[in-house]
C-alpha atoms as a PDB file:
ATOM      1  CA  UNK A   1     -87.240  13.814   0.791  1.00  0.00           C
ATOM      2  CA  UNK A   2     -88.193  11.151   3.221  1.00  0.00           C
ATOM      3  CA  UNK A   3     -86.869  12.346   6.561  1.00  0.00           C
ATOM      4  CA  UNK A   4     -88.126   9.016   8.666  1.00  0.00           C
ATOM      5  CA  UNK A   5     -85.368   7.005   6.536  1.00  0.00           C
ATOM      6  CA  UNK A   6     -82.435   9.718   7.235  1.00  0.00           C
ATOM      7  CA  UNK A   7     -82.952   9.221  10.867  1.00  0.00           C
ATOM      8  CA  UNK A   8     -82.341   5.496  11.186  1.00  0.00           C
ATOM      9  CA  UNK A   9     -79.301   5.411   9.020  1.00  0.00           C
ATOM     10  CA  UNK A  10     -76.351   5.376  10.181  1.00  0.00           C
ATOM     11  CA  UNK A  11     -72.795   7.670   8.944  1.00  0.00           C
ATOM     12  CA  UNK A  12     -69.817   5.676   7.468  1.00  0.00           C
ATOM     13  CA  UNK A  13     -67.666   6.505   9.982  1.00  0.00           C
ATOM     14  CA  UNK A  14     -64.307   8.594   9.211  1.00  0.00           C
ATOM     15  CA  UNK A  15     -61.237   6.841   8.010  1.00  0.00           C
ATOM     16  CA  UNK A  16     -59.056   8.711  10.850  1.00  0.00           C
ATOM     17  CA  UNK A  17     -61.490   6.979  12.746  1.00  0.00           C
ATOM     18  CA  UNK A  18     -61.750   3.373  11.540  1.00  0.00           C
ATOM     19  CA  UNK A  19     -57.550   3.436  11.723  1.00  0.00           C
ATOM     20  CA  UNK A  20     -57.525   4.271  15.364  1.00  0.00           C
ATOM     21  CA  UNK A  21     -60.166   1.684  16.038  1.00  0.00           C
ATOM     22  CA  UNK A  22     -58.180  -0.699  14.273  1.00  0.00           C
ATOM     23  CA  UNK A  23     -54.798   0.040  15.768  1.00  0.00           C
ATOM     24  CA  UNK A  24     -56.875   0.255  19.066  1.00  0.00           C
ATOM     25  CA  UNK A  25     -58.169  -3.559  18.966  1.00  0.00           C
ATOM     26  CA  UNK A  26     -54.789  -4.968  17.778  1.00  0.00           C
ATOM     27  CA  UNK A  27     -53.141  -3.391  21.205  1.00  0.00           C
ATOM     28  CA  UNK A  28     -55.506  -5.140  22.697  1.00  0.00           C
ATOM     29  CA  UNK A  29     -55.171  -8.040  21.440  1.00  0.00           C
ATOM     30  CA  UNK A  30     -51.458  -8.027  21.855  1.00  0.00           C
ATOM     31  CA  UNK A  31     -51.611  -7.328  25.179  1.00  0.00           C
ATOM     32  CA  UNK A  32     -53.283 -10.567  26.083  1.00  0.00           C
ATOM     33  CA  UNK A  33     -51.337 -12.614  23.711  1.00  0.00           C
ATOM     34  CA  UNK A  34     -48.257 -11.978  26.031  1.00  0.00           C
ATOM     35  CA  UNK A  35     -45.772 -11.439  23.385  1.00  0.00           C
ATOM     36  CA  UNK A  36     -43.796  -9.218  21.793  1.00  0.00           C
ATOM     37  CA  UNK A  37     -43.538  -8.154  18.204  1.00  0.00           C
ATOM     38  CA  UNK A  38     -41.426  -5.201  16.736  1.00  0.00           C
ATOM     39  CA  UNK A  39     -43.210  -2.023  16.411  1.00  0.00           C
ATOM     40  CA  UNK A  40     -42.901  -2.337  12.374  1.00  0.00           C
ATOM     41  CA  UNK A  41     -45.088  -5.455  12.299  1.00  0.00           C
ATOM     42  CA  UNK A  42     -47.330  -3.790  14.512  1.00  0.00           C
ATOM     43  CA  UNK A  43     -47.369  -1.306  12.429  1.00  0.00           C
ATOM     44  CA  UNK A  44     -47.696  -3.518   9.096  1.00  0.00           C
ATOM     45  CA  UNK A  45     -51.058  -5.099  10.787  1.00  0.00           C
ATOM     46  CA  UNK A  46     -52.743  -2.487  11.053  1.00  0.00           C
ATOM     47  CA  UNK A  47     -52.372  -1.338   7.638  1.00  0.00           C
ATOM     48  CA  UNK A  48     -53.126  -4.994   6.664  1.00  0.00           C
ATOM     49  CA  UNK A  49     -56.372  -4.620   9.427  1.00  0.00           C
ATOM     50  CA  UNK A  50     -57.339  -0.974   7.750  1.00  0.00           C
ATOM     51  CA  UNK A  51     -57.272  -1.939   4.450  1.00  0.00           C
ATOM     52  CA  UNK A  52     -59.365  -5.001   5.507  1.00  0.00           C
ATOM     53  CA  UNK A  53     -62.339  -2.761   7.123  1.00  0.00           C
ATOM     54  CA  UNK A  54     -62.285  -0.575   4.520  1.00  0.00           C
ATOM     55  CA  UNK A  55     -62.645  -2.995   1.859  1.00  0.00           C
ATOM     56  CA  UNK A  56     -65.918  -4.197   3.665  1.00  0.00           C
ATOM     57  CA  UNK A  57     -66.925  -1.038   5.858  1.00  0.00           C
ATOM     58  CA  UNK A  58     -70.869  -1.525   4.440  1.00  0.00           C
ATOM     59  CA  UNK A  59     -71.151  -4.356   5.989  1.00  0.00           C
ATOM     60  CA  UNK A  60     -69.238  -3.632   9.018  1.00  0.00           C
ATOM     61  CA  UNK A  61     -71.110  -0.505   9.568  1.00  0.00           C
ATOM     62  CA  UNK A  62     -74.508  -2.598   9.182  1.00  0.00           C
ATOM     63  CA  UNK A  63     -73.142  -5.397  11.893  1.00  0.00           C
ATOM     64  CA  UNK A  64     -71.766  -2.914  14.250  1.00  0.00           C
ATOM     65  CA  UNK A  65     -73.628  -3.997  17.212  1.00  0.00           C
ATOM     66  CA  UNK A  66     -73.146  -8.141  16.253  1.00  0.00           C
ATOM     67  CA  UNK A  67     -69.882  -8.732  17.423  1.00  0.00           C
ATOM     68  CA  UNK A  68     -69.353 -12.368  17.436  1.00  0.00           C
ATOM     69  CA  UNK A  69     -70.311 -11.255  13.380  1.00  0.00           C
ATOM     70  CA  UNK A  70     -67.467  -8.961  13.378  1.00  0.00           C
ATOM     71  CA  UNK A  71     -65.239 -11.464  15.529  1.00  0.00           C
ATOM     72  CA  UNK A  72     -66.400 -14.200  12.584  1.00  0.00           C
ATOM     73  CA  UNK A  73     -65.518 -12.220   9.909  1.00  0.00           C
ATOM     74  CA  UNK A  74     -62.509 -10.624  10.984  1.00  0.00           C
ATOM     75  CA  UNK A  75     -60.966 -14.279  11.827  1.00  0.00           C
ATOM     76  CA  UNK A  76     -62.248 -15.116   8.607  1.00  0.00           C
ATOM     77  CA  UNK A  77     -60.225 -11.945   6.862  1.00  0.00           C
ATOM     78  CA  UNK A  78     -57.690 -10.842   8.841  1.00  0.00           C
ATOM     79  CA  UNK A  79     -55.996 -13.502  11.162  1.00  0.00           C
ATOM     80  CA  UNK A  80     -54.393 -15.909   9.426  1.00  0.00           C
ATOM     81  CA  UNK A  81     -52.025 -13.463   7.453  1.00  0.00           C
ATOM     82  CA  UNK A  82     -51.726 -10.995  11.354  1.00  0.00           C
ATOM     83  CA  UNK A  83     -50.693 -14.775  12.767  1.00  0.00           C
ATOM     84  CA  UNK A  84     -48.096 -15.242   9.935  1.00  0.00           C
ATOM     85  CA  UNK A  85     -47.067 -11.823  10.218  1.00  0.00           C
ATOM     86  CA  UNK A  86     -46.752 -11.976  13.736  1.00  0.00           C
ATOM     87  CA  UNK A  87     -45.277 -15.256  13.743  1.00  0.00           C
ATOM     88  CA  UNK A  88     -48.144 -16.304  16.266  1.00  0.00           C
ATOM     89  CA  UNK A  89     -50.506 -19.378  16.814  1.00  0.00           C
ATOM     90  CA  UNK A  90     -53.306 -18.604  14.853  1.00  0.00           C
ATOM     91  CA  UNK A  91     -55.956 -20.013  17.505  1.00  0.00           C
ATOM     92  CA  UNK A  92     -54.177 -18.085  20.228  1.00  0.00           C
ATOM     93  CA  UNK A  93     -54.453 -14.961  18.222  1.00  0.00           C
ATOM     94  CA  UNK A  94     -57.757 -15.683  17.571  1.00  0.00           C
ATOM     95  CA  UNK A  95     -58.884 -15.921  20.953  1.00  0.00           C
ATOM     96  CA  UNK A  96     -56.835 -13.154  22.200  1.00  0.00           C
ATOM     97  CA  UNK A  97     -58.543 -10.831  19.884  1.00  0.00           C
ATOM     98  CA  UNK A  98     -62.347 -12.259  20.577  1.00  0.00           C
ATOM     99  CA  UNK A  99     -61.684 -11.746  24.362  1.00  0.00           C
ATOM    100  CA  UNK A 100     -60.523  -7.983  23.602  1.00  0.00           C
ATOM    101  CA  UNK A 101     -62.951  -7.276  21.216  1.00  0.00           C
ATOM    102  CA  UNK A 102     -65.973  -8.923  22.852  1.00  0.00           C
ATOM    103  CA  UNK A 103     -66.712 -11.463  20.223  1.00  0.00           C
END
């Protein structure tokens, strides 16, 4: 067993986890969007968000310190259905979410 490679990698992290980040960084962003959408859709986008992350965690977990990667990917993945969801511009969502998640 080659204990120099153990060291540098890195855990997947929990799913309890990765669903509290995820409901964590869509309050966010809905706090600087200014608006206000029902607790169910809320609720809906973050499942939609979840399933997202999980579906590509690898990768996420490799790119966890790039954010304007994760900012590019999750605009990429997740916005446009969040924004019809949400019944928001999809360039203001967008940009709401890059300035809360540091992207």
């Amino acid at each position: 067993m080659n204990f120099g490679q153990q060291k540098h990698t890195v855990p997947l992290p929990s799913p309890r986890g990765i669903r509290r980040a995820c409901a964590n960084e869509l309050y966010r962003t809905l706090k600087r969007l200014k608006t206000h959408v029902p607790e169910a859709l809320v609720k809906e986008a973050e499942q939609l968000y979840y399933k997202r992350v999980i579906g590509h965690l690898v990768w996420i977990t490799e790119n966890k310190s790039n954010r304007k990667a994760l900012a590019d990917w999750w605009e990429e993945a997740v916005c446009d259905e969040i924004a019809a969801l949400w019944n928001v511009d999809r360039n203001l969502l967008s940009s709401a979410f890059r300035e809360a998640f540091g992207g």
